[in-house]
Protein backbone atom coordinates (compact mmCIF):
# COMPACT_ATOMS: atom_id res chain seq x y z
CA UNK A 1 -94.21 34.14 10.76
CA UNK A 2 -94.30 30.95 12.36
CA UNK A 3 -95.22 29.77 16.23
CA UNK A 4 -91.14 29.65 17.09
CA UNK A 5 -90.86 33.37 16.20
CA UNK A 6 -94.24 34.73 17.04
CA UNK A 7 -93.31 33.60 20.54
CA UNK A 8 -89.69 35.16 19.86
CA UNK A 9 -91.32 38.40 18.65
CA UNK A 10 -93.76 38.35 22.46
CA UNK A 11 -90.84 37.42 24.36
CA UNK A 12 -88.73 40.36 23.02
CA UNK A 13 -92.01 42.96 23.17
CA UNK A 14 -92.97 42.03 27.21
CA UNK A 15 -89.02 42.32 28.13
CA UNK A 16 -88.49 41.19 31.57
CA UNK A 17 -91.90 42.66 32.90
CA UNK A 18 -95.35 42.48 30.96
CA UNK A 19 -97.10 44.59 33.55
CA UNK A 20 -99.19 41.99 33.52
CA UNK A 21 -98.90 39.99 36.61
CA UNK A 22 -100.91 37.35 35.85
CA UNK A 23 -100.61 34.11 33.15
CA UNK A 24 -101.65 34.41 29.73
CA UNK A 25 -102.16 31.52 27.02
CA UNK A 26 -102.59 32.02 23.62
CA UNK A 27 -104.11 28.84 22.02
CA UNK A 28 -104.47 28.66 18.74
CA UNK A 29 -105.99 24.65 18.51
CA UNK A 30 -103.95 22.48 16.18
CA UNK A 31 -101.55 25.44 15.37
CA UNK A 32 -99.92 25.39 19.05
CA UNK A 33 -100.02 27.22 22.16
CA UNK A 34 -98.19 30.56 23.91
CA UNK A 35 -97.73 30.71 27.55
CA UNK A 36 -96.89 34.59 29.04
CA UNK A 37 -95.94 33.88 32.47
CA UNK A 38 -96.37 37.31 33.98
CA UNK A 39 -96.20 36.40 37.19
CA UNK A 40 -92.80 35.55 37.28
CA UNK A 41 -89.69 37.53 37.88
CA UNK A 42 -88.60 37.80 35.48
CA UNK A 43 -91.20 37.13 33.09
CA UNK A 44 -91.28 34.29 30.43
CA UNK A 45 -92.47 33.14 27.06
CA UNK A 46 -92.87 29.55 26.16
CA UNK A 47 -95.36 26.89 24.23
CA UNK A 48 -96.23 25.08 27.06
CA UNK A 49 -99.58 23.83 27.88
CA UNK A 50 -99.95 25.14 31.08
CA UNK A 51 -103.45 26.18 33.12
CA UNK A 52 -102.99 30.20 33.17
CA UNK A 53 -105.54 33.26 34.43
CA UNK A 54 -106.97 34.07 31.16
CA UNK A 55 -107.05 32.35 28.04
CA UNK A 56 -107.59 33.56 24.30
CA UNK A 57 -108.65 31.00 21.81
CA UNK A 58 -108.21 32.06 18.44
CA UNK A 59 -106.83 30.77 14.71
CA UNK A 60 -103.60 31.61 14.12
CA UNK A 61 -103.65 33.32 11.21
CA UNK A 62 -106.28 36.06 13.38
CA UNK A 63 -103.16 35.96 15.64
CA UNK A 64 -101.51 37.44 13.15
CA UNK A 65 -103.80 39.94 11.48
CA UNK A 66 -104.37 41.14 15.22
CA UNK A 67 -100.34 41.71 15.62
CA UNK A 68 -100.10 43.27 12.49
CA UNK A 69 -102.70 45.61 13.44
CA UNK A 70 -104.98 44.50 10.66
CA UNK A 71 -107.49 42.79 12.94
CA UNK A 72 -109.01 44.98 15.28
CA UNK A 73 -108.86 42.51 19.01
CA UNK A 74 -112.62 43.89 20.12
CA UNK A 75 -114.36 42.97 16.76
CA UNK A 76 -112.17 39.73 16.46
CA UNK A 77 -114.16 39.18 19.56
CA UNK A 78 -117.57 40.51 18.18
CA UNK A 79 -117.29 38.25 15.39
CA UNK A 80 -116.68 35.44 17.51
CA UNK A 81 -113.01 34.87 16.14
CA UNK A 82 -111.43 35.41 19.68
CA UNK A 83 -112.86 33.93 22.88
CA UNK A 84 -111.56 34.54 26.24
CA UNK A 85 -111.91 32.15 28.82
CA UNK A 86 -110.88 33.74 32.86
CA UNK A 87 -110.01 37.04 33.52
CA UNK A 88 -111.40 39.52 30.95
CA UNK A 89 -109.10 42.48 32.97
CA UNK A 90 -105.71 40.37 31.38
CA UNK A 91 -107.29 40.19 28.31
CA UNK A 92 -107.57 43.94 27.84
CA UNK A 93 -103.77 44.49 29.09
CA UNK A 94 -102.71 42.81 25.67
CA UNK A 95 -102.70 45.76 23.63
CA UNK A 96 -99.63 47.32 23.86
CA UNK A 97 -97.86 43.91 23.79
CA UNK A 98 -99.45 43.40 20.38
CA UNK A 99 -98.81 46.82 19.32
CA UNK A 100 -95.13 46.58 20.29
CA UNK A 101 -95.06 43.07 18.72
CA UNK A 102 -96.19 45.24 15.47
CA UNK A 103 -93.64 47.51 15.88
């Protein structure tokens, strides 16, 4: 998968209403970035750059072991292969976005 439809795939998995509430960015350095606006109604999915509540810094490719449910999130961030930068609490809402995304 590429960034265009990983971001495809989270847009269709959070629907209109992530549950979230808050902003979420995905940014994966050189690779690109995901922005989950969750505070909006309804919600949206885009690359932008944009300052957001949490923040998960990972490689790409960890993106996608994670989504595929090959990577387990909690020892990507053991392992130092996922850092989260704001609110932890948004962090740990990801789960069943990811394991939707995995179908």
């Amino acid at each position: 998968m590429n960034l265009a439809e990983v971001t495809g795939a989270i847009a269709k998995a959070i629907g209109d209403n992530s549950g979230l509430g808050k902003t979420v960015k995905f940014d994966f350095g050189g690779d690109g970035k995901i922005f989950i606006d969750g505070a909006s109604s309804p919600n949206a999915v885009s690359n932008d750059d944009k300052p957001a509540d949490c923040t998960l810094n990972l490689a790409f490719a960890d993106f996608l072991q994670m989504a595929a449910g090959k990577l387990d999130p909690t020892m990507a961030f053991m392992q130092g292969k996922l850092k989260v930068l704001g609110d932890m609490s948004i962090a740990m809402k990801l789960g069943p976005i990811l394991k939707k995304m995995a179908g």
